[in-house]
N, C-alpha and C. Protein backbone atom coordinates (compact mmCIF):
# COMPACT_ATOMS: atom_id res chain seq x y z
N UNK A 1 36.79 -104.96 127.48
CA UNK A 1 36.70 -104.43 128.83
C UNK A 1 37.85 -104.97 129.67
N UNK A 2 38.55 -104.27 130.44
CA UNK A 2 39.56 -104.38 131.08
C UNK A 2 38.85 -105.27 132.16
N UNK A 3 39.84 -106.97 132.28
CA UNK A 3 39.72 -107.47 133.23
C UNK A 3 40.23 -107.91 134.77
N UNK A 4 40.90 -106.76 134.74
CA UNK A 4 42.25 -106.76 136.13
C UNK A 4 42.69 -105.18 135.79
N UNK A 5 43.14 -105.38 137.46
CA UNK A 5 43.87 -104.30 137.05
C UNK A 5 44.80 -103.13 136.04
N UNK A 6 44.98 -102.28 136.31
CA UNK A 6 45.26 -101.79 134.87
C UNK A 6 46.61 -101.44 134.86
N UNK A 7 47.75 -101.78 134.11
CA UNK A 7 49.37 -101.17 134.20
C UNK A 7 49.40 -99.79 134.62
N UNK A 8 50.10 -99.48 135.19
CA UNK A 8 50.80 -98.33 135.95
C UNK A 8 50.53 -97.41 134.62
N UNK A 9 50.10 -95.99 134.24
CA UNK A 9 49.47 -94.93 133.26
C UNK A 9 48.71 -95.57 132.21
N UNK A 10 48.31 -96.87 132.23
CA UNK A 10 47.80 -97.62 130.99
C UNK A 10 45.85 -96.40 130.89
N UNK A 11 45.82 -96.49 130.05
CA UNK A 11 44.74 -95.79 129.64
C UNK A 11 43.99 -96.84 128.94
N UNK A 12 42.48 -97.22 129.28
CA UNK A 12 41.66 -98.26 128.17
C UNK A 12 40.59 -97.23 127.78
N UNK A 13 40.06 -97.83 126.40
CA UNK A 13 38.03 -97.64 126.15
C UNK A 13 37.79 -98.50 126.53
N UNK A 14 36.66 -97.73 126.77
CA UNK A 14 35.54 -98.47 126.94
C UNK A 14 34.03 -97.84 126.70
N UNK A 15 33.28 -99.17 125.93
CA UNK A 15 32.28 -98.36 125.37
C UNK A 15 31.01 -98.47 126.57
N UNK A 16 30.06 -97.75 126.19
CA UNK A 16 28.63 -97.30 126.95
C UNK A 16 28.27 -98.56 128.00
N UNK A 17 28.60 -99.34 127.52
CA UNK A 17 27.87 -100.71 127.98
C UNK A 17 28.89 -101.22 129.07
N UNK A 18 30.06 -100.76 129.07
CA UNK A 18 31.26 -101.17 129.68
C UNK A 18 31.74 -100.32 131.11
N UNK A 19 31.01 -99.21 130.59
CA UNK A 19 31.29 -97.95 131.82
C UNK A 19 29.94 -98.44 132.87
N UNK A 20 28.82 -98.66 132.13
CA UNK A 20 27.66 -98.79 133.08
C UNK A 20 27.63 -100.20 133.93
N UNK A 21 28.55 -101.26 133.31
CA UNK A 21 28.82 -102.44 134.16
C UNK A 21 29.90 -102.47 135.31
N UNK A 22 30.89 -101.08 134.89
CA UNK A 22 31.99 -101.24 136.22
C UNK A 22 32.11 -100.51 137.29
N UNK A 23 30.65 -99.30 136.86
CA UNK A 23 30.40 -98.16 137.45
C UNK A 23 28.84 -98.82 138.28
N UNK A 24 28.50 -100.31 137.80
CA UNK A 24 26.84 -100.61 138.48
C UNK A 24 26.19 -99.97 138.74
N UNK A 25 25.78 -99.00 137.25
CA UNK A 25 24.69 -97.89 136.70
C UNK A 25 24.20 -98.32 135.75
N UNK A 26 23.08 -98.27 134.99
CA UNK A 26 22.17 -98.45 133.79
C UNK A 26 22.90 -97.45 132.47
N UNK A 27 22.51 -98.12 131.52
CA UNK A 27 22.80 -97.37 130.02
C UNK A 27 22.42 -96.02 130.37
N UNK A 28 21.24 -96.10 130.42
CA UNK A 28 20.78 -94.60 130.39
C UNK A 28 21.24 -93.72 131.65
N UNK A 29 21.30 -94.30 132.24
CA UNK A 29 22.67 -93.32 133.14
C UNK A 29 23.68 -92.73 132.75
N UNK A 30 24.53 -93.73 132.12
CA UNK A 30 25.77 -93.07 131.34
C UNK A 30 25.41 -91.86 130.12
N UNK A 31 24.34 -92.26 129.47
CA UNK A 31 23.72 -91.59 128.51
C UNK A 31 23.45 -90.00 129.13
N UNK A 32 23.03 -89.87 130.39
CA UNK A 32 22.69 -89.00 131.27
C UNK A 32 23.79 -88.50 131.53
N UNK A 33 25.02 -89.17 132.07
CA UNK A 33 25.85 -88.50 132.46
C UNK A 33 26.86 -87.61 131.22
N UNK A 34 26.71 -88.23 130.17
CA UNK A 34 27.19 -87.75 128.85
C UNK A 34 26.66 -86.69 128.11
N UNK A 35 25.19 -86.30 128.43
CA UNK A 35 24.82 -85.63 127.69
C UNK A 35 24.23 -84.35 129.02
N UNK A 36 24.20 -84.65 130.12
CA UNK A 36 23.55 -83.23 130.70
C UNK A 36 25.24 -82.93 131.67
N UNK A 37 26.05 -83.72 132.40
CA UNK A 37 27.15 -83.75 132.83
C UNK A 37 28.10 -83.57 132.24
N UNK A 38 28.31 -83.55 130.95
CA UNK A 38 29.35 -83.50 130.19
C UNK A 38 30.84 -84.53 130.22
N UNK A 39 30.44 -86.18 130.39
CA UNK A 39 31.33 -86.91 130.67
C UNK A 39 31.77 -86.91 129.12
N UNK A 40 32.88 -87.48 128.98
CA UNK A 40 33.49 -86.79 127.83
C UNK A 40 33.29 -88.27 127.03
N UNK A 41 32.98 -88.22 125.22
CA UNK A 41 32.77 -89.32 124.86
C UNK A 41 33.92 -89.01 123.47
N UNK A 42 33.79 -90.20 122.77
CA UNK A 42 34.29 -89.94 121.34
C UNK A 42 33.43 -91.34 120.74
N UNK A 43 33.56 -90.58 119.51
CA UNK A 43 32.47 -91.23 118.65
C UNK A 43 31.26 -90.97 118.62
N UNK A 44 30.42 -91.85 117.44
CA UNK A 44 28.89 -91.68 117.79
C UNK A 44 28.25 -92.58 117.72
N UNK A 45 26.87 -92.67 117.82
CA UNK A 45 25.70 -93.48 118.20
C UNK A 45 26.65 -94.82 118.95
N UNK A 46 26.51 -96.45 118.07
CA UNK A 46 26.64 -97.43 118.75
C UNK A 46 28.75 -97.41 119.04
N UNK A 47 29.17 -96.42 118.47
CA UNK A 47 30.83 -96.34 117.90
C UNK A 47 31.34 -95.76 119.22
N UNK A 48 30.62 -94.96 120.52
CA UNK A 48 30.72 -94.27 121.79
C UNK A 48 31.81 -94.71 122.46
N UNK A 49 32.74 -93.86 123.08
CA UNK A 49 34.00 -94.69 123.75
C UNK A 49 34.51 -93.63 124.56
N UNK A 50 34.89 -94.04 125.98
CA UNK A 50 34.93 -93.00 126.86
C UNK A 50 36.21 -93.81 127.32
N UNK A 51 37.62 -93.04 127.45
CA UNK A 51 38.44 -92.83 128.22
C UNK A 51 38.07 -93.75 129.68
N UNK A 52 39.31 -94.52 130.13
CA UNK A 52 39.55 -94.91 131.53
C UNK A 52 39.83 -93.93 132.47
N UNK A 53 40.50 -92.59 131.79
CA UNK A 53 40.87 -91.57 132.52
C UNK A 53 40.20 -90.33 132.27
N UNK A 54 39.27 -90.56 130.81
CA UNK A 54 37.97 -89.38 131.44
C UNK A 54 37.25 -90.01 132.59
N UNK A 55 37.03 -90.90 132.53
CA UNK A 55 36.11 -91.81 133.24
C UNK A 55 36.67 -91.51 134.87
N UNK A 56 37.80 -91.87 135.20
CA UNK A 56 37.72 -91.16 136.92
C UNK A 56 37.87 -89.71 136.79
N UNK A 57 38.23 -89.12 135.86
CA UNK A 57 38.12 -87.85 136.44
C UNK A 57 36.60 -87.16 136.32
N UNK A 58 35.82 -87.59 135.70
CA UNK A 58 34.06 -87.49 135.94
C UNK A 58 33.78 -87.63 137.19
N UNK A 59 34.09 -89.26 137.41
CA UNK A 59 33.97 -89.79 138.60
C UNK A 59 34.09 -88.93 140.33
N UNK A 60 35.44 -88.52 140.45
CA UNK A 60 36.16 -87.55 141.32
C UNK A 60 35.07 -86.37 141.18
N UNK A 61 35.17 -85.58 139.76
CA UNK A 61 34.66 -84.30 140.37
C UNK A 61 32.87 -84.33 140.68
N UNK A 62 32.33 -85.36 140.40
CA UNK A 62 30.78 -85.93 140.80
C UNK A 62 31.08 -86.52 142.33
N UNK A 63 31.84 -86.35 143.04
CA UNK A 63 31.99 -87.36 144.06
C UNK A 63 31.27 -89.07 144.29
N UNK A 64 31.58 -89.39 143.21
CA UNK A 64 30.87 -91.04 143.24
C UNK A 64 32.72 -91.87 143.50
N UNK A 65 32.31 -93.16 143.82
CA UNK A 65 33.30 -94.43 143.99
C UNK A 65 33.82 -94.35 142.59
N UNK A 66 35.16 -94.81 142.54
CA UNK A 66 36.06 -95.19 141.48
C UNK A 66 36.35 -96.49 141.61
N UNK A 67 35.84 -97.23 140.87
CA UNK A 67 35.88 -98.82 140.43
C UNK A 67 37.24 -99.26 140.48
N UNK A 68 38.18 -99.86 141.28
CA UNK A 68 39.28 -100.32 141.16
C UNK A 68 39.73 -100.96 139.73
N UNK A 69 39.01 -101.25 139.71
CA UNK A 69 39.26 -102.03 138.05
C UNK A 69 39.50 -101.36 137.09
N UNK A 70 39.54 -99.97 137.08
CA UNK A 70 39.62 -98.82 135.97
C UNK A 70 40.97 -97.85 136.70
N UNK A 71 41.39 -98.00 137.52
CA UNK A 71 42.49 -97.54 138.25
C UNK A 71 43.62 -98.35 137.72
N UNK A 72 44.84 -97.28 137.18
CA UNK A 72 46.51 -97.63 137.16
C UNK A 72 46.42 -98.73 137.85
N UNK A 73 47.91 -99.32 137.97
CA UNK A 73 48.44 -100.23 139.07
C UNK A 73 48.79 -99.42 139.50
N UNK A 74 49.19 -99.13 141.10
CA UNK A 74 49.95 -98.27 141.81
C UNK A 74 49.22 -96.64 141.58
N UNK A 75 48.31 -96.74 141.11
CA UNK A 75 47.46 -95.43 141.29
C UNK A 75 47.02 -95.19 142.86
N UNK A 76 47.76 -93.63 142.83
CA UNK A 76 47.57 -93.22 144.77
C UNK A 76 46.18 -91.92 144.40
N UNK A 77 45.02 -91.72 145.43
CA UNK A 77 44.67 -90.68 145.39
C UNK A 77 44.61 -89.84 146.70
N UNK A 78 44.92 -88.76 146.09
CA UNK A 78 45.19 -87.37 147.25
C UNK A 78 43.86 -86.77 147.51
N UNK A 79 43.73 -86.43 148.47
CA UNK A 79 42.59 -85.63 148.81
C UNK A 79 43.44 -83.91 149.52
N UNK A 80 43.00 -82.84 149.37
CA UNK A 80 43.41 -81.46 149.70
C UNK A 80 42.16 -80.73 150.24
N UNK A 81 42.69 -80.63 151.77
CA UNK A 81 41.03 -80.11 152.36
C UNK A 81 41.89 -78.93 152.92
N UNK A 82 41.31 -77.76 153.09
CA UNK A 82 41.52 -76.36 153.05
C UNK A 82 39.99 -75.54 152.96
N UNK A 83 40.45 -74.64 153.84
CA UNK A 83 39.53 -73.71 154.38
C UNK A 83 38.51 -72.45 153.02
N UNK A 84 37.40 -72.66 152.94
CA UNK A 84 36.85 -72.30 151.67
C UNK A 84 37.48 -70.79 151.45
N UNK A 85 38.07 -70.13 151.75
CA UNK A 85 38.67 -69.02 151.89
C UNK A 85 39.79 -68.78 150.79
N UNK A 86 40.95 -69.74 151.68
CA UNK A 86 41.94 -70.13 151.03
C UNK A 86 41.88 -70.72 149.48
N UNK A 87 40.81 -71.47 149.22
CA UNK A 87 40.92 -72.09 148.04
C UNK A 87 40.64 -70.73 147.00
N UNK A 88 40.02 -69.81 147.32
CA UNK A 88 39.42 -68.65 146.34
C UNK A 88 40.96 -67.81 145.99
N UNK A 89 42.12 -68.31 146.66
CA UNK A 89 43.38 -67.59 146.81
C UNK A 89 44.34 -67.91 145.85
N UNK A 90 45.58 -67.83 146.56
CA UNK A 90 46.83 -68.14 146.46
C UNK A 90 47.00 -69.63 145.96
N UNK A 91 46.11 -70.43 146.73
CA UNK A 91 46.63 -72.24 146.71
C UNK A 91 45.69 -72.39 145.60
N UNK A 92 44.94 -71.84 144.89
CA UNK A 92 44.44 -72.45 143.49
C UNK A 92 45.00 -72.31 142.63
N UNK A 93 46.17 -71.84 141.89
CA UNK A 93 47.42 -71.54 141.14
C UNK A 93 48.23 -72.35 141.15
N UNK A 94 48.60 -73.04 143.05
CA UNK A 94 49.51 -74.05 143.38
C UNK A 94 48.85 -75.34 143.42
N UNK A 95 47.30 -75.32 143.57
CA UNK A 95 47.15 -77.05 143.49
C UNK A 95 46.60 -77.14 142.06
N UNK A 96 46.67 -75.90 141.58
CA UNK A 96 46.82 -76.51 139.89
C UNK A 96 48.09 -77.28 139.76
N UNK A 97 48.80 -76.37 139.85
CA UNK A 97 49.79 -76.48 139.46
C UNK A 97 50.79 -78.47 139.62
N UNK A 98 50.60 -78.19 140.96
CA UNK A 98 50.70 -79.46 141.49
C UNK A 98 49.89 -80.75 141.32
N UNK A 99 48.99 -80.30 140.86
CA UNK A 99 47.90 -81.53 140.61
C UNK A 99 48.28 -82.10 139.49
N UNK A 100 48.32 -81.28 138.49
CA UNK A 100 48.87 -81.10 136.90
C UNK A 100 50.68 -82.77 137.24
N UNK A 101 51.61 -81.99 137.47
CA UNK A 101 52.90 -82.81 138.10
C UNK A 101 52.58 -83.78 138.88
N UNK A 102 51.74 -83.88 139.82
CA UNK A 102 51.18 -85.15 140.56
C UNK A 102 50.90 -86.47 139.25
N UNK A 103 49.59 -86.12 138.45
CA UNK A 103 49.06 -87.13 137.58
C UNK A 103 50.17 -87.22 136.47
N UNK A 104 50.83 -86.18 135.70
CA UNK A 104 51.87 -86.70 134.28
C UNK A 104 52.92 -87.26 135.29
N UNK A 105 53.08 -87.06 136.65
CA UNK A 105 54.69 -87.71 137.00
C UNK A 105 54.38 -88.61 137.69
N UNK A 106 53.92 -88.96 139.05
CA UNK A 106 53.65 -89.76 139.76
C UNK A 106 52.21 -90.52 139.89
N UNK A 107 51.66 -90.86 138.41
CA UNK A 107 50.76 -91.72 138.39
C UNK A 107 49.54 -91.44 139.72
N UNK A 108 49.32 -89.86 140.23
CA UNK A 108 48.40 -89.68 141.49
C UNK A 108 46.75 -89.48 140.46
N UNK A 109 45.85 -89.40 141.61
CA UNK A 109 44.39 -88.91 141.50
C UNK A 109 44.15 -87.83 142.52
N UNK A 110 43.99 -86.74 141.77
CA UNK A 110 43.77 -85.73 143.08
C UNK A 110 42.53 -84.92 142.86
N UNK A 111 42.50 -84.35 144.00
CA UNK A 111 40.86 -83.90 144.14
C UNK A 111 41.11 -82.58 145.55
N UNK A 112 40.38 -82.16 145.78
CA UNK A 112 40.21 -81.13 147.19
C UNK A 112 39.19 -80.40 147.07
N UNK A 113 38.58 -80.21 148.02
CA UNK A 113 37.32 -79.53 148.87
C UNK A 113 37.50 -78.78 150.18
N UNK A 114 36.24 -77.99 150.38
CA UNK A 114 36.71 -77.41 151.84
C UNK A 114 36.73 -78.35 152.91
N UNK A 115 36.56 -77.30 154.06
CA UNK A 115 35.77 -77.83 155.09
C UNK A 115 34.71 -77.87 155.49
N UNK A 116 34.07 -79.02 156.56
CA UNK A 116 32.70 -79.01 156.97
C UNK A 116 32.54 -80.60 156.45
N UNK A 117 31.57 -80.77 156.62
CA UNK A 117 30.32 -82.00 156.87
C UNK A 117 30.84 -83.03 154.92
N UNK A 118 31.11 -81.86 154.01
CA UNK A 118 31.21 -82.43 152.40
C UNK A 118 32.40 -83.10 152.75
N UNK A 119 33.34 -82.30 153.55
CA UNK A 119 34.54 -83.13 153.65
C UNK A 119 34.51 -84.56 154.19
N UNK A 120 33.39 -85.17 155.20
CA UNK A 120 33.41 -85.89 155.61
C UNK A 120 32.69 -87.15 154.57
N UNK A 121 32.21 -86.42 153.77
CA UNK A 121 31.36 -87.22 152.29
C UNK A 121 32.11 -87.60 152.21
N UNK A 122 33.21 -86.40 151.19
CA UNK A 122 34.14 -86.90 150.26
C UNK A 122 35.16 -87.95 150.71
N UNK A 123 35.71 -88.10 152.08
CA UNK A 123 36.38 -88.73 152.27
C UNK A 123 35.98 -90.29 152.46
N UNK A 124 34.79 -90.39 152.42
CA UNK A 124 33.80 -91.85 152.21
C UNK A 124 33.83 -91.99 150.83
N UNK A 125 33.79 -91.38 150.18
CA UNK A 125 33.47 -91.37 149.00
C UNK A 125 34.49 -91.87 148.05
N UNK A 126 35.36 -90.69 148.16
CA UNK A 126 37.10 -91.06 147.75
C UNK A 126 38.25 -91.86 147.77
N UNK A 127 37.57 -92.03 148.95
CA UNK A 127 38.74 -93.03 149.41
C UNK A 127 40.23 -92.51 149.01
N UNK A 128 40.72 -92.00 150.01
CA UNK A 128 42.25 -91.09 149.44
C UNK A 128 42.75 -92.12 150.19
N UNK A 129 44.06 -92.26 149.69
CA UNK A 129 45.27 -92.95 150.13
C UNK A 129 45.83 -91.90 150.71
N UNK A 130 46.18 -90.57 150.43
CA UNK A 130 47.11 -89.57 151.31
C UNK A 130 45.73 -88.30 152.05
N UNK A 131 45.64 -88.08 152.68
CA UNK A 131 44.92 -86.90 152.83
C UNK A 131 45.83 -85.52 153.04
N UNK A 132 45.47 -84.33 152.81
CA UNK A 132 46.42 -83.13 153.23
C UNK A 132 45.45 -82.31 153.47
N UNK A 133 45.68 -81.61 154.64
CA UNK A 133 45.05 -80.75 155.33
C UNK A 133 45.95 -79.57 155.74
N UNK A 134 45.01 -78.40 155.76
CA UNK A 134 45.54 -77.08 155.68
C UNK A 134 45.42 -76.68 157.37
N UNK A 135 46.16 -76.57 158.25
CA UNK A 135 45.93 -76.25 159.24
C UNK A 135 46.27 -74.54 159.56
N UNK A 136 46.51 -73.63 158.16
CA UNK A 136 46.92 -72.43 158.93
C UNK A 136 45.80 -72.04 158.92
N UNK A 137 44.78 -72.10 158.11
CA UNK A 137 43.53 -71.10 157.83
C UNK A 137 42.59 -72.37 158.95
N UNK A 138 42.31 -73.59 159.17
CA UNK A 138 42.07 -73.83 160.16
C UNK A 138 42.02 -75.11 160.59
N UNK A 139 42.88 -74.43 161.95
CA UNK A 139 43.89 -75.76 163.19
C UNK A 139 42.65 -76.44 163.26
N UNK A 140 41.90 -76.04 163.90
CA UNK A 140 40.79 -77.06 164.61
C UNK A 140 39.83 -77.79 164.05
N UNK A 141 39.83 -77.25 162.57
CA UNK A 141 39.14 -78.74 161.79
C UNK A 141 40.17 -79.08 161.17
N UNK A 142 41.45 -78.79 161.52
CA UNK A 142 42.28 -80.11 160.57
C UNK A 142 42.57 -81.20 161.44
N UNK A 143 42.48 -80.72 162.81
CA UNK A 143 42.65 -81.83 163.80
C UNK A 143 41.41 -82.62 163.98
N UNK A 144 40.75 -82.21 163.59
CA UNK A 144 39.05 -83.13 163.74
C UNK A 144 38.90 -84.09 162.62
N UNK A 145 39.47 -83.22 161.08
CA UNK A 145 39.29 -84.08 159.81
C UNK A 145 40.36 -84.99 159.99
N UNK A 146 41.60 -85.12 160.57
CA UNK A 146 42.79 -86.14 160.40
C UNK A 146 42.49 -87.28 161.74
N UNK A 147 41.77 -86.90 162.58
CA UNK A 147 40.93 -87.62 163.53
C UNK A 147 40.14 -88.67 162.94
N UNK A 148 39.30 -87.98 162.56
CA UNK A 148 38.17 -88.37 161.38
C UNK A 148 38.51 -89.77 160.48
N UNK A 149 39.52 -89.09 159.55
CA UNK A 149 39.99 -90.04 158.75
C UNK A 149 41.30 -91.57 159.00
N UNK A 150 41.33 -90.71 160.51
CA UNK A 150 42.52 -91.99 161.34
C UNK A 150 41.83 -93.20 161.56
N UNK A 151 40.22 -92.57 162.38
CA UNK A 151 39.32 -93.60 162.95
C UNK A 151 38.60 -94.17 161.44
N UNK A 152 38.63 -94.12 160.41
CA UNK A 152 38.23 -94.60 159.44
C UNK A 152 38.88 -95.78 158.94
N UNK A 153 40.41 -95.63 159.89
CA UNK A 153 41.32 -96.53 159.25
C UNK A 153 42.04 -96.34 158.29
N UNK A 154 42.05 -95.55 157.47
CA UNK A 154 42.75 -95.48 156.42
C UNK A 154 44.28 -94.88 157.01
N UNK A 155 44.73 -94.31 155.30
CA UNK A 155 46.25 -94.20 154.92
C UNK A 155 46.76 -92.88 155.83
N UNK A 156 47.28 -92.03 154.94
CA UNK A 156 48.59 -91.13 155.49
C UNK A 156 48.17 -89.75 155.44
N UNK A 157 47.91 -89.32 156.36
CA UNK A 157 47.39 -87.79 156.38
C UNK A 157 49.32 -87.02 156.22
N UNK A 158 48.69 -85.49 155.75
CA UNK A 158 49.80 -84.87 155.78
C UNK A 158 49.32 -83.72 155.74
N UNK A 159 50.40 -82.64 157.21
CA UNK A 159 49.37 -81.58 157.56
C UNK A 159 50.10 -80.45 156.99
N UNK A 160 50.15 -79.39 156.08
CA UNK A 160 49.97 -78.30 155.91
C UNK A 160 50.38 -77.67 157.07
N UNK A 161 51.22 -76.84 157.09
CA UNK A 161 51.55 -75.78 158.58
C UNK A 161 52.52 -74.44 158.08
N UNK A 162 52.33 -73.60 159.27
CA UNK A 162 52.97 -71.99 159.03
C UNK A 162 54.30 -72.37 159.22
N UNK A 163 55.36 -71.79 158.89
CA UNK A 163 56.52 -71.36 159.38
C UNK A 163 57.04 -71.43 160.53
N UNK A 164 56.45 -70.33 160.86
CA UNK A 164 56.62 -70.36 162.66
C UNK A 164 55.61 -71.07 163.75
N UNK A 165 54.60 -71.78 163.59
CA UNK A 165 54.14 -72.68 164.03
C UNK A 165 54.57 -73.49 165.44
N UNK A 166 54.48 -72.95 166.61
CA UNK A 166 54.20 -73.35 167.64
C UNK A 166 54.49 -74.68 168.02
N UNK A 167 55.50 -75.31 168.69
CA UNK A 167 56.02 -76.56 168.37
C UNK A 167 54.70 -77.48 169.47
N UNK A 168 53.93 -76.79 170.01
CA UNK A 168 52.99 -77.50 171.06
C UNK A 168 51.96 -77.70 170.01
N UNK A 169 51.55 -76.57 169.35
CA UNK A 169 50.98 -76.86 167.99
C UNK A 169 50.77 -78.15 167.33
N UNK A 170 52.24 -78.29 166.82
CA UNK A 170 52.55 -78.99 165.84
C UNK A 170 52.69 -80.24 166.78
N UNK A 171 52.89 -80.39 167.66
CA UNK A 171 52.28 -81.45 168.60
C UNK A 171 51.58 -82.18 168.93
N UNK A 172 50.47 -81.40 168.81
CA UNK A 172 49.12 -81.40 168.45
C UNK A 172 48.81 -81.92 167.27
N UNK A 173 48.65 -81.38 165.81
CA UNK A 173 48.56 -82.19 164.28
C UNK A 173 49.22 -83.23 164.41
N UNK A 174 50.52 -83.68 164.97
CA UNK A 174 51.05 -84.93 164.86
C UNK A 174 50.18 -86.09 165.46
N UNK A 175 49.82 -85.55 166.85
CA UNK A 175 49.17 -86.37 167.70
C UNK A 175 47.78 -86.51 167.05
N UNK A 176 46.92 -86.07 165.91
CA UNK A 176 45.96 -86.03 165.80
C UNK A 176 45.89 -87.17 164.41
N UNK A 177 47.32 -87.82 163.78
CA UNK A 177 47.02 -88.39 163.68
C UNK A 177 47.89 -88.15 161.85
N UNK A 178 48.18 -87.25 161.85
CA UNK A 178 49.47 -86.70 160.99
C UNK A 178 50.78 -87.65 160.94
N UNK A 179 50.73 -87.98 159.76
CA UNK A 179 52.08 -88.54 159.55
C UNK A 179 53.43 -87.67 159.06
N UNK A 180 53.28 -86.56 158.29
CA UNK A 180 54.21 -85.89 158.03
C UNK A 180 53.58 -84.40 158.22
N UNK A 181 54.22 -83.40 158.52
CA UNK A 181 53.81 -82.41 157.88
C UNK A 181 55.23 -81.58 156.73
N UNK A 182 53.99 -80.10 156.20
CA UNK A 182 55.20 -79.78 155.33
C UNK A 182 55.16 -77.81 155.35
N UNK A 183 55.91 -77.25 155.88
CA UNK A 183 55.62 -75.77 155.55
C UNK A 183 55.30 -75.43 154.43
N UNK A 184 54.02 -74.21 154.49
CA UNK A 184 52.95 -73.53 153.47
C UNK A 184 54.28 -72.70 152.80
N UNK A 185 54.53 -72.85 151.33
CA UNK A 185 55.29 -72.03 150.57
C UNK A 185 56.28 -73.15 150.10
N UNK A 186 56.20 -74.71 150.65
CA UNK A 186 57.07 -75.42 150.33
C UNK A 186 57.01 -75.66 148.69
N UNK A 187 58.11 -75.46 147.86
CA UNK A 187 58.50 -75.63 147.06
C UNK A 187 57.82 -76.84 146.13
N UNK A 188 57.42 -77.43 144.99
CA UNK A 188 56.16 -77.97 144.51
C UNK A 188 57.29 -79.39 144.06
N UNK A 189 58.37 -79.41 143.85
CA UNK A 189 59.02 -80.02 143.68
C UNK A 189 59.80 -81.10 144.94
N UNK A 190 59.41 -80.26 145.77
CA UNK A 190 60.05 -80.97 147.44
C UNK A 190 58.77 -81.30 147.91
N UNK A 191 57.78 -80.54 147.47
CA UNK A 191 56.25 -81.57 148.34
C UNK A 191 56.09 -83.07 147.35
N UNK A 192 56.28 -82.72 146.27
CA UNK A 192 56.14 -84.43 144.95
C UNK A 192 56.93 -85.41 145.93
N UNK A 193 58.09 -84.74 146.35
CA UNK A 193 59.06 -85.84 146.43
C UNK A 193 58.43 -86.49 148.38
N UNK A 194 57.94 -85.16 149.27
CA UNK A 194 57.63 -85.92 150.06
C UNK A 194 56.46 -86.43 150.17
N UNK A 195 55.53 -86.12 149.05
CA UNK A 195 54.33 -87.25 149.21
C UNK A 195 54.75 -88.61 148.57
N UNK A 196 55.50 -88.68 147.30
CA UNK A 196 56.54 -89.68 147.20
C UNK A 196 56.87 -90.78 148.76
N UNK A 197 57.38 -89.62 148.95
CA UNK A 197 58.18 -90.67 150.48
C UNK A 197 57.57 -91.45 151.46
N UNK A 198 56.02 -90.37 151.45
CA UNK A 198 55.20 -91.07 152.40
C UNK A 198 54.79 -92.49 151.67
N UNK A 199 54.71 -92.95 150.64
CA UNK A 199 54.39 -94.31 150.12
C UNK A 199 55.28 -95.06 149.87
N UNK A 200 56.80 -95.04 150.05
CA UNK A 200 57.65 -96.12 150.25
C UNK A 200 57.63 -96.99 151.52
């Protein structure tokens, strides 16, 4: 069982007994989560061994805590909140896409949900180091969720915006608590590099 932190993409096993001590769940929990959840195992009976990195990505899409201790070194996680609309669209192609290049290149954890009340779970839950919020499909809960997550204390919001976007607008998302924003259509290769930037 991994006792510290974990090297920057290092991947460990760990068996049944090991997930339920760093996750402070019972055997038969994990057992539960393996067999009706589909957490991903290899092996059998007492031989069971689950991935450090199946293991948060279970984690993430169940919305439960991710045990620091099973986290990269320098592992960042993103959160992507966008309007339930939008996600049925265009941006599910691109935060594949990007999610995919986030984790093989820059060692990220990413995740996204809509808006509303889950968002305010998840972001207890998650604990994101970057948040990104969609403000074209909608201004007024991205200014409430980057509010939200300012007074929480945490890290670096980054707002999503139109083109032509209203510089009183964009005034506004900054003031709400926005550290960068980035125009919708920005290139997947120039957003890596400025969520990159926001963590130097």
């Amino acid at each position: 069982m991994p006792t510290g932190i974990l090297k920057k993409n290092e991947i460990v096993s760990l068996d049944i007994e090991q997930v339920a001590s760093v996750c402070c769940v019972s055997v038969a929990r994990v057992d539960r989560w393996i067999d009706v959840r589909g957490l991903r195992v290899s092996g059998q009976g007492e031989c069971r061994n689950i991935l450090s990195s199946d293991l948060v990505d279970f984690l993430v899409q169940y919305n439960m805590p991710i045990p620091e201790i099973i986290l990269p070194a320098q592992a960042k996680k993103i959160l992507f909140v966008f309007k339930n609309e939008t996600l049925e669209f265009i941006y599910v192609k691109f935060l594949i896409k990007f999610f995919q290049k986030l984790k093989t290149e820059a060692n990220f954890i990413c995740d996204y949900i809509s808006y509303g009340k889950d968002a305010e779970y998840k972001l207890m839950t998650f604990h994101p180091d970057l948040l990104v919020t969609d403000t074209i499909s909608a201004y007024q809960e991205a200014i409430h969720l980057n509010k939200y997550f300012k007074r929480m204390g945490r890290n670096k919001i980054l707002s999503i915006i139109d083109k032509g976007m209203e510089s009183k607008d964009i005034k506004k998302i900054n003031s709400s608590g926005a550290d960068a924003v980035a125009t919708r259509g920005i290139d997947i290769n120039e957003l890596v590099e400025q969520v990159n930037v926001l963590f130097q």
